[in-house]
Protein backbone atom coordinates (compact mmCIF):
# COMPACT_ATOMS: atom_id res chain seq x y z
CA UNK A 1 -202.97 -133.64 -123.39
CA UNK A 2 -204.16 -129.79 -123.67
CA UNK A 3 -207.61 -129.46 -122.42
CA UNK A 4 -208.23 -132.92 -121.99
CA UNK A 5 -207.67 -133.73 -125.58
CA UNK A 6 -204.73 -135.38 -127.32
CA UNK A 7 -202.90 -132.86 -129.76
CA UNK A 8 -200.20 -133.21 -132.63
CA UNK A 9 -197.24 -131.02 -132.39
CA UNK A 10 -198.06 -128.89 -135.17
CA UNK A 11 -201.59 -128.52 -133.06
CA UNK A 12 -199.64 -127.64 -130.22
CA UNK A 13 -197.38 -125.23 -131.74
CA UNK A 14 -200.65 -123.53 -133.71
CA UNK A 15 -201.61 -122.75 -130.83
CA UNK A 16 -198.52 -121.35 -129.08
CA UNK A 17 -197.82 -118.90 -131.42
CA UNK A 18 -198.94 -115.48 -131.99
CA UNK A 19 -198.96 -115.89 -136.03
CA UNK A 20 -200.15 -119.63 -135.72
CA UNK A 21 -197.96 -121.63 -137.36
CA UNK A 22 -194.31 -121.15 -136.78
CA UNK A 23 -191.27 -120.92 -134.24
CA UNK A 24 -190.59 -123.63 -132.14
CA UNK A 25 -190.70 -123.31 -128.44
CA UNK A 26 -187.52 -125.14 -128.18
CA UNK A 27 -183.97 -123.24 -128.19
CA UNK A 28 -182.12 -123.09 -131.00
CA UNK A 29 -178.86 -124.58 -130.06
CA UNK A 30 -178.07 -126.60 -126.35
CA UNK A 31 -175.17 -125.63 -124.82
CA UNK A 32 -173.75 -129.78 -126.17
CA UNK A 33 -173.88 -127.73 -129.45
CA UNK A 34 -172.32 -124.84 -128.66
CA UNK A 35 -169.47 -126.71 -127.20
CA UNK A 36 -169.43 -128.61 -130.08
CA UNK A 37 -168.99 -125.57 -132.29
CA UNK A 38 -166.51 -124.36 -130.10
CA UNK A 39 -164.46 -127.55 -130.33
CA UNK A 40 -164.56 -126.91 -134.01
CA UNK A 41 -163.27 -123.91 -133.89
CA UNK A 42 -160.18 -124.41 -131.77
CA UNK A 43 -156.85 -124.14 -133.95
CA UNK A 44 -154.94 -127.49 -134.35
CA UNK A 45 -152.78 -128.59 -131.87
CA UNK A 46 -149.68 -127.63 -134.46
CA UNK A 47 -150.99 -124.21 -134.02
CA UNK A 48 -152.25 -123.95 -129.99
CA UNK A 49 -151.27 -125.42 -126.77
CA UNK A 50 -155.15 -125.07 -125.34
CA UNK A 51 -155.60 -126.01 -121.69
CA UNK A 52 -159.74 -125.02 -120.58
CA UNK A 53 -159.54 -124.60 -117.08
CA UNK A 54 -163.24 -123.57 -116.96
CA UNK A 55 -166.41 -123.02 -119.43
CA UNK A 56 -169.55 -122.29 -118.48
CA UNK A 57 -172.51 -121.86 -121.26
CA UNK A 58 -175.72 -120.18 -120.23
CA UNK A 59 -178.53 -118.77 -122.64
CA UNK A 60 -176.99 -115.26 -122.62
CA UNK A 61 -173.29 -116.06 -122.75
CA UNK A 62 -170.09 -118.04 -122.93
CA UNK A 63 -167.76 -117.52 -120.31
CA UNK A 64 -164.09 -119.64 -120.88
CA UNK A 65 -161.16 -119.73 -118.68
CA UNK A 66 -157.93 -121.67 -119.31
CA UNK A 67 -154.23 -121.67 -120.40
CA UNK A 68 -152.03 -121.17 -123.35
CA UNK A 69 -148.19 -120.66 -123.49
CA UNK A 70 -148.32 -117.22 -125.79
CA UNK A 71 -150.75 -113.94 -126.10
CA UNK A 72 -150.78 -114.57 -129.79
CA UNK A 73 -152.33 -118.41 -129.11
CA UNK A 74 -154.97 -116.60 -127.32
CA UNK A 75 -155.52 -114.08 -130.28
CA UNK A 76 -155.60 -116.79 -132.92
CA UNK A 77 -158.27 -118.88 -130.44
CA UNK A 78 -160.46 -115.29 -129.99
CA UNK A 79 -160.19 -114.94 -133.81
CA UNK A 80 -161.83 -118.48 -134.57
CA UNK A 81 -164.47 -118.24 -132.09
CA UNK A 82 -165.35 -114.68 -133.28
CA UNK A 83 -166.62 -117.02 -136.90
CA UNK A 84 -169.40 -118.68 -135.00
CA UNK A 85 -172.30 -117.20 -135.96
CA UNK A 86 -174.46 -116.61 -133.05
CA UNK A 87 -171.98 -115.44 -130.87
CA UNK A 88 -172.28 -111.46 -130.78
CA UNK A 89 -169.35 -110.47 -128.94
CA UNK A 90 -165.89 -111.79 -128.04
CA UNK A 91 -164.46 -110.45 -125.42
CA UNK A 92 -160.84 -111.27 -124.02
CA UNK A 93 -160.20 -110.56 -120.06
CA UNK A 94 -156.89 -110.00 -118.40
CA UNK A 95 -153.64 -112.17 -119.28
CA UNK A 96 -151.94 -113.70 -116.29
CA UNK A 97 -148.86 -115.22 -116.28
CA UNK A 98 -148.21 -118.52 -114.40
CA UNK A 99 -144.97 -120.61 -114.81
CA UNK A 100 -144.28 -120.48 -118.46
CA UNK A 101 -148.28 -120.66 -119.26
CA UNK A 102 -150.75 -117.65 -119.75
CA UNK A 103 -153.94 -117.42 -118.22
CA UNK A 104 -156.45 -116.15 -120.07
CA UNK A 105 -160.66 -115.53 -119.75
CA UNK A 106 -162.88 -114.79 -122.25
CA UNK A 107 -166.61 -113.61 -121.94
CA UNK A 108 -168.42 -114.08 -125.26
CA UNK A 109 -172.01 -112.96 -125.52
CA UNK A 110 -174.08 -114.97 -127.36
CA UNK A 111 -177.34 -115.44 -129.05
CA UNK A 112 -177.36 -119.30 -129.93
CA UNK A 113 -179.95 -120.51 -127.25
């Protein structure tokens, strides 16, 4: 209720936008489907021994922390996710090595939300 009347969503979004009809209050993407995209985008596991130790998705940015047992598995993951189309920038942090595993983080800025 808006005023103590009963209003359709198209009344309701009329109203909440500068040009009147138009963009959706809503975000674009939840971070379910960014991780979803993400999940697509992640090589077969013929191609990438992934481990994600951490991911956090916020409406500015990506951040992803995990493990991989080469620097090239890490290139080939920073490669895919750089094809998703809302995210801006990929950006790959330092390389640790632990055991026979590599340690990687990745800060992607993104415009999906």
């Amino acid at each position: 209720m808006f005023n103590g009347q009963a209003k359709s969503v198209d009344e309701v979004l009329k109203a909440n936008t500068a040009g009147g009809a138009g963009s959706s209050p809503l975000p674009k993407s939840s971070a379910y489907d960014i991780l979803l995209e993400i999940s697509s985008k992640v090589p077969g596991k013929d191609k990438i021994q992934l481990d994600i130790d951490r991911m956090e998705i916020n409406d500015q940015k990506v951040d992803i922390t995990g493990y991989v047992k080469t620097p090239e598995q890490i290139d080939m993951l920073v490669t895919e996710l750089k094809g998703i189309k809302c995210f801006k920038d990929v950006r790959r942090g330092n390389t640790e090595t632990e055991g026979e595993l590599k340690k990687f983080k990745l800060t992607i800025d993104a415009a999906c939300m």
